[in-house]
N, C-alpha and C. Protein backbone atom coordinates (compact mmCIF):
# COMPACT_ATOMS: atom_id res chain seq x y z
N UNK A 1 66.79 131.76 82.15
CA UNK A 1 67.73 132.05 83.21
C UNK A 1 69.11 131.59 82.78
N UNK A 2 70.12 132.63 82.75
CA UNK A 2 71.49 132.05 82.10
C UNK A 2 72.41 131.53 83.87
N UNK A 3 73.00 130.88 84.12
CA UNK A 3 74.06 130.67 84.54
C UNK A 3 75.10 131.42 84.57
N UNK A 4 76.00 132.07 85.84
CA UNK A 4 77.31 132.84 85.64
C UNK A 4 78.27 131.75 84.53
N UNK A 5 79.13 132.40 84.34
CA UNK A 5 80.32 131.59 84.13
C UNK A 5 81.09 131.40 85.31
N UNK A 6 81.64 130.07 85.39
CA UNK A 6 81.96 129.54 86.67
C UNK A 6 83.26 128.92 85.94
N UNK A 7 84.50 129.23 86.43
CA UNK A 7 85.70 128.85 86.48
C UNK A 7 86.30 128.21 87.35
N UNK A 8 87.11 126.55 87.20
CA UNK A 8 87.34 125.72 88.32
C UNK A 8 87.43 126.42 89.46
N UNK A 9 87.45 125.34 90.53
CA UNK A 9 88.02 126.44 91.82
C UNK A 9 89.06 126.05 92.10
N UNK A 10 90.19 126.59 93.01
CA UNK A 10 91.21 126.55 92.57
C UNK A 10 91.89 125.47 93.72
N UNK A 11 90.82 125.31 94.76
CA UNK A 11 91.27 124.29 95.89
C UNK A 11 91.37 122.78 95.71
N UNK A 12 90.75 122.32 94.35
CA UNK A 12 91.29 120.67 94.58
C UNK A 12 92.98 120.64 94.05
N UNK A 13 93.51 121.81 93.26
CA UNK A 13 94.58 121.67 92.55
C UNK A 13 95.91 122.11 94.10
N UNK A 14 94.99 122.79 95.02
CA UNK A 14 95.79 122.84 96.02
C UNK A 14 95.81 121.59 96.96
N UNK A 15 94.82 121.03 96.88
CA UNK A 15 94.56 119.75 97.91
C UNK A 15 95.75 118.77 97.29
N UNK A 16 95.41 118.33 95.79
CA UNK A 16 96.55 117.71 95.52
C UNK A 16 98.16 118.18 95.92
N UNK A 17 98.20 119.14 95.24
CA UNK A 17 99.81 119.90 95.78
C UNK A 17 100.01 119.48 97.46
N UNK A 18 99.02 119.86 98.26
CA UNK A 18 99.37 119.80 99.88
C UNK A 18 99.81 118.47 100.12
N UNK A 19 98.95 117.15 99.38
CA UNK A 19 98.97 115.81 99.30
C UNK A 19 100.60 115.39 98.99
N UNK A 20 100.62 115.82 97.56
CA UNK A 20 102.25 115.59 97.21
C UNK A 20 103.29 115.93 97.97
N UNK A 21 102.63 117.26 98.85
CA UNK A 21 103.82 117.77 99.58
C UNK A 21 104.54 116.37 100.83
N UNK A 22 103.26 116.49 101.27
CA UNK A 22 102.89 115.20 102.54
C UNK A 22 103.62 114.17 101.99
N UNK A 23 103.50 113.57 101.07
CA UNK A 23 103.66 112.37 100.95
C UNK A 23 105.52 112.08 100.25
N UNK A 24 105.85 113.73 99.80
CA UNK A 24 107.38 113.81 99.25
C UNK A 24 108.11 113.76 100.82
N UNK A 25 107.14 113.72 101.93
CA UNK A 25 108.64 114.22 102.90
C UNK A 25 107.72 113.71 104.38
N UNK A 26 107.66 112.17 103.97
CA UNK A 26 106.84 111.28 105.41
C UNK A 26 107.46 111.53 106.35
N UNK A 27 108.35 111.35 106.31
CA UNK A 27 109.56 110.90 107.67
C UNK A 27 109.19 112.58 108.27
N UNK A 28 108.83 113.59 108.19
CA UNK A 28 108.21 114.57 108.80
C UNK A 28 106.68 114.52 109.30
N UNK A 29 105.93 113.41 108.75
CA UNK A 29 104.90 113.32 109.29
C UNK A 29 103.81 112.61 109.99
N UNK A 30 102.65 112.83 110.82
CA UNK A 30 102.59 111.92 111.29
C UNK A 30 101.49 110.77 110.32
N UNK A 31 101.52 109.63 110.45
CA UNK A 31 100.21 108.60 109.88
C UNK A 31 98.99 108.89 109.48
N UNK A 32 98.68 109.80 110.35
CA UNK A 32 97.18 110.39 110.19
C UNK A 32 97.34 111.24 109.11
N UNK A 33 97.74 112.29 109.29
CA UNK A 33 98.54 112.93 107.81
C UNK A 33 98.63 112.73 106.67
N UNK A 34 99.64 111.48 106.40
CA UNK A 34 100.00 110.34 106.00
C UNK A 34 98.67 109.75 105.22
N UNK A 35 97.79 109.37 105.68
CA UNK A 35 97.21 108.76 105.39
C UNK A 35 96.07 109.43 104.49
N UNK A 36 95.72 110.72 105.00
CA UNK A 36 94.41 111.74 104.58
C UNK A 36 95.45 111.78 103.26
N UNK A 37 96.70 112.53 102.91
CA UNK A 37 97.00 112.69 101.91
C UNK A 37 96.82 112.02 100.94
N UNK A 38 97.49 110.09 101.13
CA UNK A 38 97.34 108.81 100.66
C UNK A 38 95.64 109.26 99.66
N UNK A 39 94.63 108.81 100.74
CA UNK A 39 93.41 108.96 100.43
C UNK A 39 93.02 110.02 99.79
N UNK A 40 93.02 111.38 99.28
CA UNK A 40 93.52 112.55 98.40
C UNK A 40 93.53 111.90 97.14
N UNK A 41 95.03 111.44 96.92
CA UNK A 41 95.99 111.08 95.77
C UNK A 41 95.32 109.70 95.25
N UNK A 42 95.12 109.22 95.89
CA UNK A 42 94.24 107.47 95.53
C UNK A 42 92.70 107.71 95.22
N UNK A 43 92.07 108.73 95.46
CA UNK A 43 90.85 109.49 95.03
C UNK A 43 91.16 110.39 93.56
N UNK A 44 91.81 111.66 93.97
CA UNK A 44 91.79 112.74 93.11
C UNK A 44 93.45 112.65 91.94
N UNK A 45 94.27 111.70 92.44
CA UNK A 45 95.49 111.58 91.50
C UNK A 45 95.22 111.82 89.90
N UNK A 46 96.11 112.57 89.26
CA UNK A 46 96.39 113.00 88.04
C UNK A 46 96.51 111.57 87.39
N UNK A 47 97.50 110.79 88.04
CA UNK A 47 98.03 109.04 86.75
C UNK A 47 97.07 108.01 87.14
N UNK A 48 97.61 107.15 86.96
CA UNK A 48 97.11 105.60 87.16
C UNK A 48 98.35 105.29 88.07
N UNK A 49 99.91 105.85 87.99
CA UNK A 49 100.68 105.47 88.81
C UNK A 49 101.01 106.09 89.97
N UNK A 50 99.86 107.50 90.43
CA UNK A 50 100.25 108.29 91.30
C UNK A 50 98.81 107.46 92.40
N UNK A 51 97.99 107.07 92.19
CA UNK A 51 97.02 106.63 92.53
C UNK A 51 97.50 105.02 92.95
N UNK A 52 98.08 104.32 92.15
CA UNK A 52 98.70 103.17 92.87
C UNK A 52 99.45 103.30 93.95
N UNK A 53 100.41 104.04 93.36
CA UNK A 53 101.69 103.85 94.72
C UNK A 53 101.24 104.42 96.09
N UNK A 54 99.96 106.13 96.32
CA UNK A 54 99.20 106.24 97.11
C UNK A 54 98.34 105.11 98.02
N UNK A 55 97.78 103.94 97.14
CA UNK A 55 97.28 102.64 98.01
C UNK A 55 98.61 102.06 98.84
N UNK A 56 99.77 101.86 97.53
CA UNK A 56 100.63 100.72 98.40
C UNK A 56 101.45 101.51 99.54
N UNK A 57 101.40 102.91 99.30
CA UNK A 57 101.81 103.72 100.43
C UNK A 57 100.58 103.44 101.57
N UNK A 58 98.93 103.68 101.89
CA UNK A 58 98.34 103.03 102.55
C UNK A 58 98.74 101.77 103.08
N UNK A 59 98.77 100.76 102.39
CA UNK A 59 99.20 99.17 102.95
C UNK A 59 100.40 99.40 103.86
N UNK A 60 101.48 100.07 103.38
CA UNK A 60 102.42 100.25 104.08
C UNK A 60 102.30 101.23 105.54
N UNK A 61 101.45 101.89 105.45
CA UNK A 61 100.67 102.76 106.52
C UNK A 61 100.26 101.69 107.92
N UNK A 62 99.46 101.44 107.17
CA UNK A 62 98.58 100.33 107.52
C UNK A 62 99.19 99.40 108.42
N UNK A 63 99.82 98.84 107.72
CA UNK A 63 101.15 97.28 107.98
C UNK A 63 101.32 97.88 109.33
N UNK A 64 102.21 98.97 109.49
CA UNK A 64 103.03 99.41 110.85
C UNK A 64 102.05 100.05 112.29
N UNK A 65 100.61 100.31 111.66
CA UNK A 65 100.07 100.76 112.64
C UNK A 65 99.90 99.82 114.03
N UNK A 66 99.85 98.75 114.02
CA UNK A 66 99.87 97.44 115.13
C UNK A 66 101.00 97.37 115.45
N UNK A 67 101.94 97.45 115.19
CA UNK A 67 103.11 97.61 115.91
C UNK A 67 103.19 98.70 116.86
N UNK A 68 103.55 100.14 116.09
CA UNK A 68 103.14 101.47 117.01
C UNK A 68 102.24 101.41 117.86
N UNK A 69 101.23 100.96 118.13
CA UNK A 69 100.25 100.37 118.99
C UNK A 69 100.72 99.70 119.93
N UNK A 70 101.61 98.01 119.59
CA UNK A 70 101.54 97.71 120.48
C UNK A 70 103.11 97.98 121.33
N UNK A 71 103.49 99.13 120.77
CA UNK A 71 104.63 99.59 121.43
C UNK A 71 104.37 100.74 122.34
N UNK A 72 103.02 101.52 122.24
CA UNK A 72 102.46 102.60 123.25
C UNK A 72 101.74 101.80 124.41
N UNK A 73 101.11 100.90 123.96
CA UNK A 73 101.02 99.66 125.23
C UNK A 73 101.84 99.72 126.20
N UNK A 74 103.11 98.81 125.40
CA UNK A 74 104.38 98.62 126.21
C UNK A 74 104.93 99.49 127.25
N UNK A 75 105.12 100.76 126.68
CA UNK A 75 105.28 101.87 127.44
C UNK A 75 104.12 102.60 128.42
N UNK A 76 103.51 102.30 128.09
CA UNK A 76 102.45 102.56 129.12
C UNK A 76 102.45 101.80 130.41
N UNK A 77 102.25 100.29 129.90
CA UNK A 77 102.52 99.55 130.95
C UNK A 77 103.87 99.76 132.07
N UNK A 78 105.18 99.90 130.84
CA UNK A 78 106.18 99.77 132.18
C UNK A 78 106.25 101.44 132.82
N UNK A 79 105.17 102.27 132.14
CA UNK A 79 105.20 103.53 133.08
C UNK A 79 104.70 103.91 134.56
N UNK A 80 104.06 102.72 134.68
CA UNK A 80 102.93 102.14 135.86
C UNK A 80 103.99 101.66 136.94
């Protein structure tokens, strides 16, 4: 039994691209976003330095989410 020939597919090279896109132009997006991309690039990254800065972009994700939190609190509360 032979096997077709099977040629990459062409969607992880787009997943990355969508990732880079995300992550060239945050300040358009939201965390969640943000973050799936992060996780992408820190998984599937081309370097050793595109895959780092993807984590310390996480940490930095990360860091601010308790704040945003406890600032939808805030507003919640004095909406009451």
């Amino acid at each position: 039994m032979t096997l077709p020939n099977r040629l990459p597919a062409p969607w992880p090279a787009d997943r990355l691209a969508e990732a880079r896109a995300v992550i060239a132009d945050v300040a358009h997006h939201s965390d969640h976003l943000i973050r799936l991309a992060c996780n992408v690039l820190v998984t599937h990254g081309e370097t050793a330095g595109e895959r780092k800065d993807a984590r310390v972009l996480l940490v930095v994700i990360d860091a601010r989410r308790p704040i945003r939190q406890a600032q939808r609190d805030d507003n919640r509360g004095a909406g009451q």
